[in-house]
PDB file of N, CA and C in Angstrom:
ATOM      1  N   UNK A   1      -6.236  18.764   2.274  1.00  0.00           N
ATOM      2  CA  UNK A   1      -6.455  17.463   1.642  1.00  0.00           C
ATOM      3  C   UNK A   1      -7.936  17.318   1.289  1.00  0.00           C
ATOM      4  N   UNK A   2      -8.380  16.687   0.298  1.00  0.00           N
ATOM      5  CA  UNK A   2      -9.391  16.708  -0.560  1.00  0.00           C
ATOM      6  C   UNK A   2     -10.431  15.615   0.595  1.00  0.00           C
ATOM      7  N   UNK A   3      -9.808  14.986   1.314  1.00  0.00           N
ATOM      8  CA  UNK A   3     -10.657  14.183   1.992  1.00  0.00           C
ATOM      9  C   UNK A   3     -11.114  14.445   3.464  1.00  0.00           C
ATOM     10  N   UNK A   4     -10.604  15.940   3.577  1.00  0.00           N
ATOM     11  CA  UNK A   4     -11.087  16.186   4.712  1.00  0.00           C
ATOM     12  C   UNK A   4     -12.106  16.759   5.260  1.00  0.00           C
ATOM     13  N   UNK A   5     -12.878  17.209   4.025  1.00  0.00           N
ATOM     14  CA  UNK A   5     -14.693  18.157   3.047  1.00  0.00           C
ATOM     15  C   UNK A   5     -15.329  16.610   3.450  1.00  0.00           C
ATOM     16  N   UNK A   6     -14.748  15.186   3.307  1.00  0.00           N
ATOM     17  CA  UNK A   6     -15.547  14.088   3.404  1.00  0.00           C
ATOM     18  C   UNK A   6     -15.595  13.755   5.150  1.00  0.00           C
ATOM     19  N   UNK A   7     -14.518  14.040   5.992  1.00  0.00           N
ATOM     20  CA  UNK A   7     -14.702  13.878   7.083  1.00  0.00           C
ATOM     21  C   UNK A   7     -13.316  12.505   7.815  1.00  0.00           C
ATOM     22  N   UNK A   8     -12.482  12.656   6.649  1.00  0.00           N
ATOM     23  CA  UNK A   8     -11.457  11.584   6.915  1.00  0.00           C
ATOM     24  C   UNK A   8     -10.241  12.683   6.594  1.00  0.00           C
ATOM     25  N   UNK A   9      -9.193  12.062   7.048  1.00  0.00           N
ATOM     26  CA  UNK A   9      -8.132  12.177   7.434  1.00  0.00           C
ATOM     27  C   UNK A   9      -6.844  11.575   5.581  1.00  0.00           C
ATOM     28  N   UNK A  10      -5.902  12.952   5.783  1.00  0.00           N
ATOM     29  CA  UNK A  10      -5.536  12.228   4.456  1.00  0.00           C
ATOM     30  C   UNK A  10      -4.209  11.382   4.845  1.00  0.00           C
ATOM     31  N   UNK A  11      -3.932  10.007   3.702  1.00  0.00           N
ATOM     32  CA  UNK A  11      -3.109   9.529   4.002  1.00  0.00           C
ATOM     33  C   UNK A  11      -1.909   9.755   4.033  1.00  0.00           C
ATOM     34  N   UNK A  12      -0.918   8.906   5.054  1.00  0.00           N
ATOM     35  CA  UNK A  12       0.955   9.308   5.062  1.00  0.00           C
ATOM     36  C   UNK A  12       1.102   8.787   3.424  1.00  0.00           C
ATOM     37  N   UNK A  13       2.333   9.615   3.526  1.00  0.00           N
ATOM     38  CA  UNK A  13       2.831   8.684   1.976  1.00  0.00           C
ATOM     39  C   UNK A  13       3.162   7.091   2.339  1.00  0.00           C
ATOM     40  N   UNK A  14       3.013   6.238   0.819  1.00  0.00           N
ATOM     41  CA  UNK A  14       3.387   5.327   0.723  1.00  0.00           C
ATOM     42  C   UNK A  14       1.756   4.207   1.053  1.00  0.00           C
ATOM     43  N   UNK A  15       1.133   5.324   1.230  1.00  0.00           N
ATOM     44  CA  UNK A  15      -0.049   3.895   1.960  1.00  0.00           C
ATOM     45  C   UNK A  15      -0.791   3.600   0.015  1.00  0.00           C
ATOM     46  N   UNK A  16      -1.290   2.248   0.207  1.00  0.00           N
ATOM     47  CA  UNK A  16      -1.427   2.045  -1.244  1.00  0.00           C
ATOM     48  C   UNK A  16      -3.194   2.265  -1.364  1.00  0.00           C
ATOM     49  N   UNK A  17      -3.499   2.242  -2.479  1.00  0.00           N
ATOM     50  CA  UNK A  17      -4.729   2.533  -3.281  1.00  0.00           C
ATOM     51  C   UNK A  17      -5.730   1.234  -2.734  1.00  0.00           C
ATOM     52  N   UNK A  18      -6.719   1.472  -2.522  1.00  0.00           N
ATOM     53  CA  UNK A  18      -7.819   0.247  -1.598  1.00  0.00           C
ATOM     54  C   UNK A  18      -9.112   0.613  -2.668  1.00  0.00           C
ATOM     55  N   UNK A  19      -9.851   1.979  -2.928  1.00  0.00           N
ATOM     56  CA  UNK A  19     -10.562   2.348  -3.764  1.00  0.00           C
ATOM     57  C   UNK A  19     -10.722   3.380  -4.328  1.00  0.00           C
ATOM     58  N   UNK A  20     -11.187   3.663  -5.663  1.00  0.00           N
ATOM     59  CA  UNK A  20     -11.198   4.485  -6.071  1.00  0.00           C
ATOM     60  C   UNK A  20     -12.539   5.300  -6.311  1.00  0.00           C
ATOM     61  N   UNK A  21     -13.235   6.556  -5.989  1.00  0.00           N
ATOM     62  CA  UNK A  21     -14.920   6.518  -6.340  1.00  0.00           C
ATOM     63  C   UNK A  21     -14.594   8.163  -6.992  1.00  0.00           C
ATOM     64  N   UNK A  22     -15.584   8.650  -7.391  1.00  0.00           N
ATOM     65  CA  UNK A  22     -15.718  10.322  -8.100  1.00  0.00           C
ATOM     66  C   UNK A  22     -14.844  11.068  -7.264  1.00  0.00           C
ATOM     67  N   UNK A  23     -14.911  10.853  -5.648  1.00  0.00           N
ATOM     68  CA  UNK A  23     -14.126  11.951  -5.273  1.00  0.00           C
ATOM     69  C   UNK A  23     -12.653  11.821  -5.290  1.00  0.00           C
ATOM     70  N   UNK A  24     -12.048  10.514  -5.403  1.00  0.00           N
ATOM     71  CA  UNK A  24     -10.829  10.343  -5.709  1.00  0.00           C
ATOM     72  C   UNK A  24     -10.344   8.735  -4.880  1.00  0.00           C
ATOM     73  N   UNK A  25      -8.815   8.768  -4.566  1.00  0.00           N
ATOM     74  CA  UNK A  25      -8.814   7.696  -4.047  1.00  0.00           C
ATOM     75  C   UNK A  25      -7.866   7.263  -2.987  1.00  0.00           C
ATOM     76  N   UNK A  26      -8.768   6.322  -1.967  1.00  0.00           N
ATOM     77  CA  UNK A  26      -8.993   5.833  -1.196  1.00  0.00           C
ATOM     78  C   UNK A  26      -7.799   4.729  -0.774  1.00  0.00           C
ATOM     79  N   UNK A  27      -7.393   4.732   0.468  1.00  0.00           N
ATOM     80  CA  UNK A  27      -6.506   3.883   1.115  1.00  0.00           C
ATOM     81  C   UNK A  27      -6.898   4.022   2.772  1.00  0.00           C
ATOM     82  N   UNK A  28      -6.210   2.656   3.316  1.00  0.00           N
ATOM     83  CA  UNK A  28      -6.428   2.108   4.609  1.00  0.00           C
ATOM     84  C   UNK A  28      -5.587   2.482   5.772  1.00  0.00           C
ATOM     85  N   UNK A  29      -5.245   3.566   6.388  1.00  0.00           N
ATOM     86  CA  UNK A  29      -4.067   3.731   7.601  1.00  0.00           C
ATOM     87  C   UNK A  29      -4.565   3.311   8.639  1.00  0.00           C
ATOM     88  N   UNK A  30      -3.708   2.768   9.512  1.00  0.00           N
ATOM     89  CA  UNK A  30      -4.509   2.403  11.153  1.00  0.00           C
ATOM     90  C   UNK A  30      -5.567   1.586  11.193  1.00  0.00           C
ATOM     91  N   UNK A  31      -6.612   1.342  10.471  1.00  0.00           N
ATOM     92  CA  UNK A  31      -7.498   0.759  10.460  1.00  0.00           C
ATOM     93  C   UNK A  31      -8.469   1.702  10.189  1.00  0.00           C
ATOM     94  N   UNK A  32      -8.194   2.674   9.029  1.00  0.00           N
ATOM     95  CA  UNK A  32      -9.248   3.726   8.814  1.00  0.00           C
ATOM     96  C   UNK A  32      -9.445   4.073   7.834  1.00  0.00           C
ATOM     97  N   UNK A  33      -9.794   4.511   6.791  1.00  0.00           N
ATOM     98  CA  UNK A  33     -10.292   4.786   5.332  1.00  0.00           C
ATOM     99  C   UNK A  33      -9.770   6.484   5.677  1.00  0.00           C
ATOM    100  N   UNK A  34      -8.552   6.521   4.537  1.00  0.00           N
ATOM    101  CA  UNK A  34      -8.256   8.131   4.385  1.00  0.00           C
ATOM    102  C   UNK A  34      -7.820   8.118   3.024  1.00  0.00           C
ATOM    103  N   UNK A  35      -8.029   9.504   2.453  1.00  0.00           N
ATOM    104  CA  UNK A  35      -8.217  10.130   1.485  1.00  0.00           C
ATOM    105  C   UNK A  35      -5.979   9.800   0.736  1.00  0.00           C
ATOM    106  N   UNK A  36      -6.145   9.457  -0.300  1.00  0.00           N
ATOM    107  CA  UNK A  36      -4.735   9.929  -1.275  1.00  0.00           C
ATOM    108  C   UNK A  36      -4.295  10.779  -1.823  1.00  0.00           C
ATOM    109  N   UNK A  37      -3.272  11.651  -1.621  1.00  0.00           N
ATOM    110  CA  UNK A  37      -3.265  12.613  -2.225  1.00  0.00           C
ATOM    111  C   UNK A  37      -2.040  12.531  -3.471  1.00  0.00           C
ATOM    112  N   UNK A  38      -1.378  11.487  -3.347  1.00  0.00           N
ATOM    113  CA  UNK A  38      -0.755  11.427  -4.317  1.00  0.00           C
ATOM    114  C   UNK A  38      -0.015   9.806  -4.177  1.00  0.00           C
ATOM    115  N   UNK A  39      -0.149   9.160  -5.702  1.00  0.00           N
ATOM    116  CA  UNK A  39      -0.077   7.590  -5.229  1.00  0.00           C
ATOM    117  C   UNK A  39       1.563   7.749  -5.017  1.00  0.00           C
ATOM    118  N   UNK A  40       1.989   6.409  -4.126  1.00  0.00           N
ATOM    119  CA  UNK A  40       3.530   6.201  -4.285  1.00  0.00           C
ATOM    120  C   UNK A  40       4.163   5.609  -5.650  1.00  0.00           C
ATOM    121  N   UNK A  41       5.186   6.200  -5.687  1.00  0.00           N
ATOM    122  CA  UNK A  41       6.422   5.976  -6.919  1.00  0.00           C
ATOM    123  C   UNK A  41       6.206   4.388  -6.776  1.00  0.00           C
ATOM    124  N   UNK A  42       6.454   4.043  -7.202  1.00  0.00           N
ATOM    125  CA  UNK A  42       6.968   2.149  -7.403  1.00  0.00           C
ATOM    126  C   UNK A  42       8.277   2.553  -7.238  1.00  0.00           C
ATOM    127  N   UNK A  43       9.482   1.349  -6.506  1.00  0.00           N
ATOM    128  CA  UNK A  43      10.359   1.416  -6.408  1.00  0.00           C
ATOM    129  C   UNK A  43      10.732   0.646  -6.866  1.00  0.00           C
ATOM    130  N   UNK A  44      12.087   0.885  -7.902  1.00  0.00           N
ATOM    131  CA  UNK A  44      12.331   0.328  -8.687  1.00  0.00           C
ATOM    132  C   UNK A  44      13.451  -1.299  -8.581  1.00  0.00           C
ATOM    133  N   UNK A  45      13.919  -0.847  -7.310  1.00  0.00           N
ATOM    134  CA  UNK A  45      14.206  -2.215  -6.868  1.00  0.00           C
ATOM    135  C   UNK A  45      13.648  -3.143  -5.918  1.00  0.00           C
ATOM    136  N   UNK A  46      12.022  -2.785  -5.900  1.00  0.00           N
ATOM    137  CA  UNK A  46      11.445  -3.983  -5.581  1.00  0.00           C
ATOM    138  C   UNK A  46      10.634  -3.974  -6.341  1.00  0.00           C
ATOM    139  N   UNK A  47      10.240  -5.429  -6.841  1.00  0.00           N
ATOM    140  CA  UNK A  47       9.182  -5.771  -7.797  1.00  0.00           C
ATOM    141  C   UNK A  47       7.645  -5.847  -7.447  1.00  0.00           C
ATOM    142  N   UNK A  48       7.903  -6.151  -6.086  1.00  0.00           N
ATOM    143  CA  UNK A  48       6.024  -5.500  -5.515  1.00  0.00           C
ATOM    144  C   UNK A  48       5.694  -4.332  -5.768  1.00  0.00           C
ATOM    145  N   UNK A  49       6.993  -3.316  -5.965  1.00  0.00           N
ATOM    146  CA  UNK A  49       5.566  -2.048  -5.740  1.00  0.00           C
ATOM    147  C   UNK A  49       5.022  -1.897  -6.909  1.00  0.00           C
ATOM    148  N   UNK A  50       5.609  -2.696  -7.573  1.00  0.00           N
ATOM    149  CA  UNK A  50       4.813  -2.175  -9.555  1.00  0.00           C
ATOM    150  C   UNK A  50       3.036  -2.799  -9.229  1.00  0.00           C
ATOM    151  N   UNK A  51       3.328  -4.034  -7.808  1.00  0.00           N
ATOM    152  CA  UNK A  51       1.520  -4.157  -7.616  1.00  0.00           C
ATOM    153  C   UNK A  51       1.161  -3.471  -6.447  1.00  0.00           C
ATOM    154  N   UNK A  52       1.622  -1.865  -5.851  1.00  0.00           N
ATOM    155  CA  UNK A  52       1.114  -1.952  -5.017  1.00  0.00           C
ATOM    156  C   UNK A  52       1.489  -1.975  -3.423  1.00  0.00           C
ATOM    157  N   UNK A  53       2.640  -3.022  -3.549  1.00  0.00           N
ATOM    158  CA  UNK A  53       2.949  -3.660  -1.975  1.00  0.00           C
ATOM    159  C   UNK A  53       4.845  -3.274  -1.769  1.00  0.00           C
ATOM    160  N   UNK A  54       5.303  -2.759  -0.398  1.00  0.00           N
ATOM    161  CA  UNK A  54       5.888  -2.412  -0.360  1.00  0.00           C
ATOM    162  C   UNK A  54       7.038  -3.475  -0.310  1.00  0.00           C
ATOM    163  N   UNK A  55       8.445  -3.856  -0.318  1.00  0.00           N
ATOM    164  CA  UNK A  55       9.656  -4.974  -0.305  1.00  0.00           C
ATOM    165  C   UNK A  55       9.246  -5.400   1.308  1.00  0.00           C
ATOM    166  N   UNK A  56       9.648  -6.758   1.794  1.00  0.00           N
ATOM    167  CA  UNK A  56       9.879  -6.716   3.103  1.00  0.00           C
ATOM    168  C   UNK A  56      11.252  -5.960   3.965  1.00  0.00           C
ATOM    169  N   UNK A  57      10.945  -6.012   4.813  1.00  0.00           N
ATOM    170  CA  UNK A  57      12.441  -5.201   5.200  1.00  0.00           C
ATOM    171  C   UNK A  57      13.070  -5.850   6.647  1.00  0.00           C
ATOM    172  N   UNK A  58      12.054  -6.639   7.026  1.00  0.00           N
ATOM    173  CA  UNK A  58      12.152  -7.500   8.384  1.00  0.00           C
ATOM    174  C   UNK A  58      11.958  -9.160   8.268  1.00  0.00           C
ATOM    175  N   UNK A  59      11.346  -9.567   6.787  1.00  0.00           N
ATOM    176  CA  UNK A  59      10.790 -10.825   7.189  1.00  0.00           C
ATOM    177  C   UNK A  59      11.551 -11.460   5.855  1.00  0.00           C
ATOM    178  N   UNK A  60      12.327 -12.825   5.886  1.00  0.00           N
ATOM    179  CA  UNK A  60      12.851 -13.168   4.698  1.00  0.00           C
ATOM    180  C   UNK A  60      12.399 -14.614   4.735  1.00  0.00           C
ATOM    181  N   UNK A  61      11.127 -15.154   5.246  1.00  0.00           N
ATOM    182  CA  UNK A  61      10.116 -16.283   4.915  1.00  0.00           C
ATOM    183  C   UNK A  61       9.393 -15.982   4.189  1.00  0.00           C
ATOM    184  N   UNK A  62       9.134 -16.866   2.958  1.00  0.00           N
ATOM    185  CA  UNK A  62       8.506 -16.831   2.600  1.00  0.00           C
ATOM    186  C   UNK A  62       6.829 -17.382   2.689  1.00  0.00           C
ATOM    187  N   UNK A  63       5.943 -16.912   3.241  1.00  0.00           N
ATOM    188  CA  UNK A  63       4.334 -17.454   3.436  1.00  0.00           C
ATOM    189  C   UNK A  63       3.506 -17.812   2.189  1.00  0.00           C
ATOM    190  N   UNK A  64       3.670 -17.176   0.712  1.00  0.00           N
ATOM    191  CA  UNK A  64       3.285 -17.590  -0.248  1.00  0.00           C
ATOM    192  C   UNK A  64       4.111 -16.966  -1.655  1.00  0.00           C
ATOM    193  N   UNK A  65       4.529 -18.442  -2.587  1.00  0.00           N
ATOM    194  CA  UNK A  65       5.118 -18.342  -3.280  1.00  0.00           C
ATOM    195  C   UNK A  65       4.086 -18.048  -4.769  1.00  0.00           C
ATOM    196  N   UNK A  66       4.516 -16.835  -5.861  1.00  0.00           N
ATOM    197  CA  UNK A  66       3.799 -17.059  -7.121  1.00  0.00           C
ATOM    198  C   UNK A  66       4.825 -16.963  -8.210  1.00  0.00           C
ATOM    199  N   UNK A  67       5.333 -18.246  -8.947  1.00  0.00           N
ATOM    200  CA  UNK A  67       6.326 -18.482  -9.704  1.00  0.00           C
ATOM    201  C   UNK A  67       7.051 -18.268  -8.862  1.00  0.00           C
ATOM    202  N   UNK A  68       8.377 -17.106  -9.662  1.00  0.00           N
ATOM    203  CA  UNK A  68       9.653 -16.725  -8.879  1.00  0.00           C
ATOM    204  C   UNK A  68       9.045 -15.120  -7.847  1.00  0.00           C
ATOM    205  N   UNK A  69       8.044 -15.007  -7.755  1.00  0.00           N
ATOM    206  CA  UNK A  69       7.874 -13.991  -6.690  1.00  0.00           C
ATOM    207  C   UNK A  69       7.836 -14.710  -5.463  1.00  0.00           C
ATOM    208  N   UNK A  70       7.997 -14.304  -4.477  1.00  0.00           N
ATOM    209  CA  UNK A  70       7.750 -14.704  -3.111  1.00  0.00           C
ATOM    210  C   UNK A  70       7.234 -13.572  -2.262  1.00  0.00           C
ATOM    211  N   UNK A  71       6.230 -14.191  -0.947  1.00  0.00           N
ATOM    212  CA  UNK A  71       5.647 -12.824  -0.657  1.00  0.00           C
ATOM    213  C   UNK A  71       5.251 -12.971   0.821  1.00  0.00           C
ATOM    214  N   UNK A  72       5.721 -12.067   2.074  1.00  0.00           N
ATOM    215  CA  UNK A  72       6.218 -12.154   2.999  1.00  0.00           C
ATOM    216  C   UNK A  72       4.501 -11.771   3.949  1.00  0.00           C
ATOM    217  N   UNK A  73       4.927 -11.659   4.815  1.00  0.00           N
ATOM    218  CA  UNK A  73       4.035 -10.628   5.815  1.00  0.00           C
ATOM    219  C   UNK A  73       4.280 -10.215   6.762  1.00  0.00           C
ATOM    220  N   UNK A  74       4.477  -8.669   6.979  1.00  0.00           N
ATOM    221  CA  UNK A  74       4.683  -7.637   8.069  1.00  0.00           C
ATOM    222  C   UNK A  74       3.995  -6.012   8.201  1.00  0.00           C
ATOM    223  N   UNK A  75       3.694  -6.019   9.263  1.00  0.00           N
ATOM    224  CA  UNK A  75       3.011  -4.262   9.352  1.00  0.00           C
ATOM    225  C   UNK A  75       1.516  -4.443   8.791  1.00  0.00           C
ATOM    226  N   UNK A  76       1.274  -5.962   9.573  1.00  0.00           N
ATOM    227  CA  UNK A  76      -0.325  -6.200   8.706  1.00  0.00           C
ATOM    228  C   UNK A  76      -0.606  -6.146   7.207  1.00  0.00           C
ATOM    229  N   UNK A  77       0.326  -6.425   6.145  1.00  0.00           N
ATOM    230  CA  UNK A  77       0.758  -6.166   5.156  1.00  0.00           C
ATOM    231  C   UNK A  77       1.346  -7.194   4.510  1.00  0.00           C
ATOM    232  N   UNK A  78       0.939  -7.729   3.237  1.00  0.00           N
ATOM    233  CA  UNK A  78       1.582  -8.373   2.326  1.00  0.00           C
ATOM    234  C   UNK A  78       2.556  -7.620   1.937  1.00  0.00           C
ATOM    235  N   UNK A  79       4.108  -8.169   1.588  1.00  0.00           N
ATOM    236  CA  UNK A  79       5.405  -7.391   0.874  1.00  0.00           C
ATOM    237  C   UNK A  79       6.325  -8.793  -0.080  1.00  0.00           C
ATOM    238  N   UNK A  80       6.542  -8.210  -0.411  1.00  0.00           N
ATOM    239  CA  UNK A  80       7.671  -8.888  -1.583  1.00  0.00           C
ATOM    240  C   UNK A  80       9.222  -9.208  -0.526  1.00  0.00           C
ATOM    241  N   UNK A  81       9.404 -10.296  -1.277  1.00  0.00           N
ATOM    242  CA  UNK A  81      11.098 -10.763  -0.652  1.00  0.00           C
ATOM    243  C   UNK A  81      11.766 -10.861  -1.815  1.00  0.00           C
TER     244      UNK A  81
END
């Protein structure tokens, strides 16, 4: 993994994009800055991942509504309902 010449650890799949710089880009696991090696697919039956954020899969409150999206929180993580 390209981020391990930097001294970090590369990410599991699915973790999302946080930054991007020359050497490539950047996401948050555990509470740690590791390297991407390849972004996740968007899934096509949830409408968060087209931004990013994975469906909820545990939480069906909604904490903040935008229009007809609604948007949950679990796994330290904003997700779509």
């Amino acid at each position: 993994c390209w981020s391990a010449a930097e001294g970090y650890k590369c990410c599991s799949d699915g973790v999302k994009v946080e930054l991007t710089d020359s050497k490539g880009k950047w996401g948050i696991e555990n509470g740690e800055w590791c390297g991407i090696v390849n972004e996740p697919t968007p899934d096509p039956s949830c409408w968060a991942s087209a931004q990013g954020y994975k469906c909820c899969q545990n939480t069906c409150d909604a904490i903040y509504s935008e229009g007809s999206q609604k948007w949950g929180f679990e796994n330290n993580d904003w997700c779509g309902i």
